[in-house]
Protein backbone atom coordinates (compact mmCIF):
# COMPACT_ATOMS: atom_id res chain seq x y z
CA UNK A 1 -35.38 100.85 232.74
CA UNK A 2 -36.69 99.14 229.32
CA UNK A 3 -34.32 96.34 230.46
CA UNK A 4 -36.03 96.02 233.94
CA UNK A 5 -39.24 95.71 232.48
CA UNK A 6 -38.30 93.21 229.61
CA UNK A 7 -36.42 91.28 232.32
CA UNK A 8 -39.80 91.21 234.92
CA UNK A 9 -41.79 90.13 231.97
CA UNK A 10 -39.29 86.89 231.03
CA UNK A 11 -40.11 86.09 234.72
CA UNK A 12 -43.74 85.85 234.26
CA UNK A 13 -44.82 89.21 235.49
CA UNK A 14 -48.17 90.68 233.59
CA UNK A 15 -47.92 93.92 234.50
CA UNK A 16 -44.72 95.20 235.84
CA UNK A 17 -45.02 97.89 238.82
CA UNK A 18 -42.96 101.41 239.32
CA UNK A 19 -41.83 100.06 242.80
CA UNK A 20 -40.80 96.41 241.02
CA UNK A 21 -39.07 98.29 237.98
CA UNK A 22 -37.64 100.82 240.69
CA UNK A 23 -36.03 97.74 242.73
CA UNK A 24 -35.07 96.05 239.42
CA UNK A 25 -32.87 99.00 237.95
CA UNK A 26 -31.80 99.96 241.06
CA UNK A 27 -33.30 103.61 240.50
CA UNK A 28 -35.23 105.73 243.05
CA UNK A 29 -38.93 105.29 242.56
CA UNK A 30 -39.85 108.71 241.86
CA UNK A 31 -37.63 108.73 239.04
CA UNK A 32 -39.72 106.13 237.43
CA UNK A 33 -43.11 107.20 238.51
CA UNK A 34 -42.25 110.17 236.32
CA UNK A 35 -41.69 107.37 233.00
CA UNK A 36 -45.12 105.28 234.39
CA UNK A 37 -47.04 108.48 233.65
CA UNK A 38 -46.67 107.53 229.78
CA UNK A 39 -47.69 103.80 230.60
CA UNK A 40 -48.74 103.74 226.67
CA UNK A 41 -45.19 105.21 225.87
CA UNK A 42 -42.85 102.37 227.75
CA UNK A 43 -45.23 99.87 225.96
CA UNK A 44 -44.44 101.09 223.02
CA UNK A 45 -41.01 101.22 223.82
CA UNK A 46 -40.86 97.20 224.53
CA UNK A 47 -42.63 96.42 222.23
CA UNK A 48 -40.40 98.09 219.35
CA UNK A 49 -37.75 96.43 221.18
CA UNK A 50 -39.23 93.38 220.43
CA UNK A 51 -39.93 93.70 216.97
CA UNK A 52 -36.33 94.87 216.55
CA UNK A 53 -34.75 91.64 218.13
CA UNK A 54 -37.54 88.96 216.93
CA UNK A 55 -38.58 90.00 213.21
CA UNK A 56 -35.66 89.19 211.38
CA UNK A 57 -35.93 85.68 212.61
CA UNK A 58 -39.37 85.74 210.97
CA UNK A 59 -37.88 86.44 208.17
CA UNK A 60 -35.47 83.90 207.73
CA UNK A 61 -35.51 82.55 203.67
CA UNK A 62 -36.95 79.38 202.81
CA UNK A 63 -35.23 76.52 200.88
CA UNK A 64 -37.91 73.79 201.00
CA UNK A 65 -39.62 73.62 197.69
CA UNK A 66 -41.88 70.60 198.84
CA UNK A 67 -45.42 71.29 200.83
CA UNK A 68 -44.70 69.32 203.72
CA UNK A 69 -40.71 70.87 203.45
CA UNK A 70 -42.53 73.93 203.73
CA UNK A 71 -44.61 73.40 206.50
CA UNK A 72 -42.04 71.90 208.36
CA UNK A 73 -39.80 75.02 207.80
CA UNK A 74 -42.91 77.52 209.10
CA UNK A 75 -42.51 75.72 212.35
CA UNK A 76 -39.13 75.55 212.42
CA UNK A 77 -39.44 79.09 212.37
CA UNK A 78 -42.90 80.07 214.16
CA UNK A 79 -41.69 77.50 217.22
CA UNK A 80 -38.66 79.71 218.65
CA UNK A 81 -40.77 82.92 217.89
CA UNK A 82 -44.02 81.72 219.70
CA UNK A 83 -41.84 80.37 222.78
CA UNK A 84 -39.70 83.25 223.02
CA UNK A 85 -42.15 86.05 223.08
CA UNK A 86 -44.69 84.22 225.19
CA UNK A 87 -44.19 86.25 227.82
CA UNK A 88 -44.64 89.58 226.45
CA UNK A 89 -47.92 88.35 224.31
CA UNK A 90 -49.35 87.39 227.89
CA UNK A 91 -48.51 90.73 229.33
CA UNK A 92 -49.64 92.12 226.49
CA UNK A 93 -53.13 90.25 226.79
CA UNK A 94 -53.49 91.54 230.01
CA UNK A 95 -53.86 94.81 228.79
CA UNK A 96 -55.13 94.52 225.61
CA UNK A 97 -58.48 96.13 225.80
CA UNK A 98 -57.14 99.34 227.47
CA UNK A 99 -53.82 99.63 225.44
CA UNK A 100 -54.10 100.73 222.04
CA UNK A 101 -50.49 100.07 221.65
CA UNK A 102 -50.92 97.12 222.85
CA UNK A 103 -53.63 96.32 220.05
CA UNK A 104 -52.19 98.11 217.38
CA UNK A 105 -49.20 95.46 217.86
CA UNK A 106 -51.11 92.20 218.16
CA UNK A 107 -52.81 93.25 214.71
CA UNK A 108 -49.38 94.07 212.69
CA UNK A 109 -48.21 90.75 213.86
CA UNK A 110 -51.44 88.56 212.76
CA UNK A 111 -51.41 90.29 209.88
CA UNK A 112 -47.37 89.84 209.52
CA UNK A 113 -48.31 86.16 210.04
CA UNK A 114 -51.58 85.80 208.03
CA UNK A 115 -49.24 87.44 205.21
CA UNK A 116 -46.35 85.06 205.67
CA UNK A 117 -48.79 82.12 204.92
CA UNK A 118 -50.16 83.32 201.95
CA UNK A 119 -47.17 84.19 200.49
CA UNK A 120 -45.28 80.17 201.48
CA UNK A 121 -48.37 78.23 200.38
CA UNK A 122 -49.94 80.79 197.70
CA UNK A 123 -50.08 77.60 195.48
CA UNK A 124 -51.91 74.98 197.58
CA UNK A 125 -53.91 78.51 198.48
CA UNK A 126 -54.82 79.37 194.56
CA UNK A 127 -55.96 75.35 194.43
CA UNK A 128 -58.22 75.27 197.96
CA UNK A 129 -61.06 76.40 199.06
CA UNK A 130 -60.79 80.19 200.33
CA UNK A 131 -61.61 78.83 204.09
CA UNK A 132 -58.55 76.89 203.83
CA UNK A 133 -56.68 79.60 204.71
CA UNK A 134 -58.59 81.00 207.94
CA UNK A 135 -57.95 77.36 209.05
CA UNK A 136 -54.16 77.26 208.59
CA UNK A 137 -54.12 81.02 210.00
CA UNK A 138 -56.25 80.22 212.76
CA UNK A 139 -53.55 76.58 213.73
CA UNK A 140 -50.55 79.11 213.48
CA UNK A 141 -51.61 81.52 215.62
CA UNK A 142 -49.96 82.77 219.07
CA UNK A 143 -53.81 82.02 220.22
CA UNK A 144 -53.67 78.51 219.45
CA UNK A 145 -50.17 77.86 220.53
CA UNK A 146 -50.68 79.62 223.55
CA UNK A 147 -53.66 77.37 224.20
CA UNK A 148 -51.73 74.21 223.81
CA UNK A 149 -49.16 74.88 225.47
CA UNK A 150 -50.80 76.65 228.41
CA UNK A 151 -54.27 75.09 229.46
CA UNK A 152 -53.75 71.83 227.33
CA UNK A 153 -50.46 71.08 228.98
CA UNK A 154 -48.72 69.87 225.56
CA UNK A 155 -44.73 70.41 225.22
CA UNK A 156 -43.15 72.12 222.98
CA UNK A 157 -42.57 69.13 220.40
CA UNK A 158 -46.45 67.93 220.89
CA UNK A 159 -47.62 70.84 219.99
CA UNK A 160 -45.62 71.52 216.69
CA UNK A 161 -46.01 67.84 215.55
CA UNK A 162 -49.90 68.51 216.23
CA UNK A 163 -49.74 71.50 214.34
CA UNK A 164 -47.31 70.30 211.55
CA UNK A 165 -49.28 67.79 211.18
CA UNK A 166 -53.06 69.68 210.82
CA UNK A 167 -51.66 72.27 208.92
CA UNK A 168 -50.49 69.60 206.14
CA UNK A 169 -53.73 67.59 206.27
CA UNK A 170 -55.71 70.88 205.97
CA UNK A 171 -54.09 72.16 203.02
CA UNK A 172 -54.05 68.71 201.41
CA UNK A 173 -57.75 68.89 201.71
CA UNK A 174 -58.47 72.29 200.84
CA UNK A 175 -57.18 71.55 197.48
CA UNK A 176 -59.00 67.98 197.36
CA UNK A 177 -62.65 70.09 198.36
CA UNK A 178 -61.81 72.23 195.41
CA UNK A 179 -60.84 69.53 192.92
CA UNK A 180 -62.72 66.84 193.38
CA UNK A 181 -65.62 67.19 196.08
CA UNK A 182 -67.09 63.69 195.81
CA UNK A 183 -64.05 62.39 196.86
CA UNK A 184 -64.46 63.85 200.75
CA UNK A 185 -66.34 61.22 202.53
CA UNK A 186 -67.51 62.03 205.76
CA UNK A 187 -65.87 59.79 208.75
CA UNK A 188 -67.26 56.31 209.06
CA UNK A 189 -69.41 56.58 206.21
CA UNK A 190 -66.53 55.30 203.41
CA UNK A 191 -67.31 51.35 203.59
CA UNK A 192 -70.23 50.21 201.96
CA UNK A 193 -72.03 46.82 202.21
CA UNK A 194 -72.29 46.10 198.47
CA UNK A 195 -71.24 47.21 195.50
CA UNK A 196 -74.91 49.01 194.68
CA UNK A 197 -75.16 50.73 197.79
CA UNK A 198 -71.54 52.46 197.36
CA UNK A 199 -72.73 54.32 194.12
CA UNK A 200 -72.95 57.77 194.45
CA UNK A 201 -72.30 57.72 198.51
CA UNK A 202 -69.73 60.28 198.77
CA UNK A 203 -70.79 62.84 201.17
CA UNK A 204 -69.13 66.88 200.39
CA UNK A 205 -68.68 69.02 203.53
């Protein structure tokens, strides 16, 4: 029956039903009213499923001793993770605020993730400014992938060479607001007309 469900879920469907699941699986509905009256217990069941089959891919070792190697290899990993589980994350939405499974799940895998990038960049981290790494959390999210790939309409190789891209830039700069904050000039503002007026112009965030 865990099959049925995972399988109606691939196909787009939120919130699987006991007469869908009963056609699915070929089983008599009754039968599976009787697992539907532990709705919280076949999430569960999923989603450990899922965990099982997708986490070791999250784990995968890194080789890439370079930061944009590195970045490079967190979406070479985070791309056929987000894509993959897609589906379940959106049936999972769905329910979220009357599943505690449900949310008990999302925030072991944000955490899992948050985690992951701390421990990858941990030295452009130690050299930026703490906000640096809510920003690169928040760009490697399953929210903001979701978002570009869903009401943005970007593919699958926009999206990561957006994100590849912002995550690099924003970790490049977290360590240049830290180092050397006169150096951040704010868009538009970094010409100057002569050579008295560009004393002292640099603008911090």
């Amino acid at each position: 029956m865990i099959d049925s469900i995972c399988s109606l879920m691939q196909e787009g469907v939120v919130e699987p039903t006991a007469d869908l699941v009963a056609e699915r699986a070929g089983l008599g509905v009754r039968s599976v009213f009787r697992h539907f009256s532990d709705i919280e217990g076949l999430r569960a069941e999923v989603l450990a499923r899922l965990v099982a089959e997708t986490l070791p891919n999250l784990q995968q070792p890194r080789t890439a001793t370079d930061l944009a190697g590195r970045v490079r290899e967190t979406l070479d990993i985070r791309t056929p993770f987000f894509e993959s589980v897609t589906p379940y994350r959106r049936a999972g939405d769905a329910v979220f605020h009357r599943s505690a499974v449900v949310r008990s799940n999302h925030a072991d895998l944000d955490r899992f993730l948050r985690n992951d990038l701390k421990k990858n960049f941990a030295r452009e981290l130690a050299a930026s400014d703490p906000a640096t790494l809510h920003l690169i959390d928040a760009l490697l999210s399953f929210q903001t992938w979701l978002r570009l790939r869903g009401p943005q309409g970007l593919s699958v190789p926009a999206t990561r060479r957006l994100l590849e891209g912002a995550v690099l830039a924003a970790l490049q700069a977290g360590g240049a607001a830290r180092g050397s904050p006169a150096k951040l000039v704010a868009p538009g503002r970094g010409r100057s007309r002569s050579p008295q007026r560009s004393r002292g112009v640099g603008t911090t965030r």
